[in-house]
Protein backbone atom coordinates (compact mmCIF):
# COMPACT_ATOMS: atom_id res chain seq x y z
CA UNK A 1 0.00 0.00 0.00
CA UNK A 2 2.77 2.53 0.39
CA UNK A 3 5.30 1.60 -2.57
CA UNK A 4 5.97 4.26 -4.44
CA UNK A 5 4.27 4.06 -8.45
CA UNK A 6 7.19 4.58 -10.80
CA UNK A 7 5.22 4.96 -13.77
CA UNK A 8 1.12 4.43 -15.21
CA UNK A 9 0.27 2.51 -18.10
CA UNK A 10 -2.70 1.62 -19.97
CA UNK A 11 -3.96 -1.83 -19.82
CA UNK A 12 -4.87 -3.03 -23.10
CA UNK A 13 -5.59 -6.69 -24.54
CA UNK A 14 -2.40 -7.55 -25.27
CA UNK A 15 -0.67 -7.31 -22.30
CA UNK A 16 2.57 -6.49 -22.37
CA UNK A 17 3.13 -6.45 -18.59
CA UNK A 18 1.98 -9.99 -18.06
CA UNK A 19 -0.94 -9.23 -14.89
CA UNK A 20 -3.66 -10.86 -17.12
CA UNK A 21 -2.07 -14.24 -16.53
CA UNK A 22 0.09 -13.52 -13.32
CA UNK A 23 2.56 -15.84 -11.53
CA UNK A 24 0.95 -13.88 -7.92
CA UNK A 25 -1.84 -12.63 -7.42
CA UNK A 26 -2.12 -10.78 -3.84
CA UNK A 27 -5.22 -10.52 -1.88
CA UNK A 28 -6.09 -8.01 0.60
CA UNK A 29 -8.68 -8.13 3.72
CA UNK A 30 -9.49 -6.52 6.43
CA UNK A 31 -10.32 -7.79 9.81
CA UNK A 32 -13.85 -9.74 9.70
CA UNK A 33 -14.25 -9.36 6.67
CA UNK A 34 -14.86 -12.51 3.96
CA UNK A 35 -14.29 -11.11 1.05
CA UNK A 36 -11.00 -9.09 -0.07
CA UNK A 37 -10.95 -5.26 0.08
CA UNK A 38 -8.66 -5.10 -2.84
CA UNK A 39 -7.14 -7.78 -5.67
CA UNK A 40 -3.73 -7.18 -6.80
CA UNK A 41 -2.27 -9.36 -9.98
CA UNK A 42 1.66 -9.00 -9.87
CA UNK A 43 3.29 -8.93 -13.75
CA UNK A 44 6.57 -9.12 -15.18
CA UNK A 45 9.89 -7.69 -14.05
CA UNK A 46 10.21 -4.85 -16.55
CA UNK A 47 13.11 -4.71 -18.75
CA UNK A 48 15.12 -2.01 -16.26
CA UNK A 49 15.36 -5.21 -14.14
CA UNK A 50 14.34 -2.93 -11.18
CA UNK A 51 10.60 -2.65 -11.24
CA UNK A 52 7.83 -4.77 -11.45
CA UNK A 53 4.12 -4.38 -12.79
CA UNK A 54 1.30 -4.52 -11.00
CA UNK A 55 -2.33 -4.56 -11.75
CA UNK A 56 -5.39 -3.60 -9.35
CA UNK A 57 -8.11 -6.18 -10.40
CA UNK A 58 -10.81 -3.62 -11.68
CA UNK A 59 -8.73 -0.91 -12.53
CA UNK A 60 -8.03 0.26 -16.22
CA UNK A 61 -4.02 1.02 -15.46
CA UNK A 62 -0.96 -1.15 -14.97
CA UNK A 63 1.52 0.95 -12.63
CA UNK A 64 5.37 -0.01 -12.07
CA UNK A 65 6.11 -0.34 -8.67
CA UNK A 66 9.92 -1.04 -7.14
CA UNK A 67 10.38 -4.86 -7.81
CA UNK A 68 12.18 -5.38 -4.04
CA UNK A 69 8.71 -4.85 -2.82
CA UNK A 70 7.47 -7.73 -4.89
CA UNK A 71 11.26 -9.44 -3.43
CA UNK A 72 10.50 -8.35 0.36
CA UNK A 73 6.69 -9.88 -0.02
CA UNK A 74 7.97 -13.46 -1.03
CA UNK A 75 10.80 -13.55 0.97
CA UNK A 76 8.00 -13.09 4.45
CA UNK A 77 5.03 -15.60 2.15
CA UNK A 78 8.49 -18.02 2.22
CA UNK A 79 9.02 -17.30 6.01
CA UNK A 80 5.96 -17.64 6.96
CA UNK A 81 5.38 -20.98 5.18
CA UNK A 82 8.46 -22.59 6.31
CA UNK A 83 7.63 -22.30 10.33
CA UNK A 84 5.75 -25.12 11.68
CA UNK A 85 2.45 -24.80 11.95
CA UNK A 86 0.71 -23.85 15.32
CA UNK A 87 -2.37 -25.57 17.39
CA UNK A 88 -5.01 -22.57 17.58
CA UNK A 89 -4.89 -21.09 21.25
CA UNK A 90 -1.03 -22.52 21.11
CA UNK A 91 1.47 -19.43 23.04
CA UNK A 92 5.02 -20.04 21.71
């Protein structure tokens, strides 16, 4: 929610940025809530190398966003995911 938007693009059918068919798509809630507040669809690494595209489900623009916040996001989904899973009502 706070990464900075490097640049705005048009969506259009072709898809040159890859967030029609996306490798991650991230999913936002808020607390008690079933369905997600927002839909994000993360593209391809554009060709600086540096940033990545990113699509708000809904939205007729693709923006560029810094691609180490796509980087910092999988390294915690990887973190996360490899610490053994907890009883609910468990205190570590």
């Amino acid at each position: 929610g706070r990464a900075r938007i490097e640049r705005r693009f048009t969506l259009t059918e072709e898809d040159p940025f890859g967030v029609t068919k996306p490798e991650m798509i991230v999913l936002v809630y808020m607390p008690d809530q079933i369905e997600p507040r927002v839909r994000y669809s993360v593209g391809d690494i554009a060709p600086d190398e540096l940033s990545r595209y990113v699509h708000m489900v809904g939205d007729p623009e693709v923006v560029s966003i810094a691609n180490y916040q796509i980087r910092n996001l999988q390294n915690l989904i990887e973190m996360v995911s490899a610490q053994p899973e907890t009883v609910a009502g468990e205190v570590n």
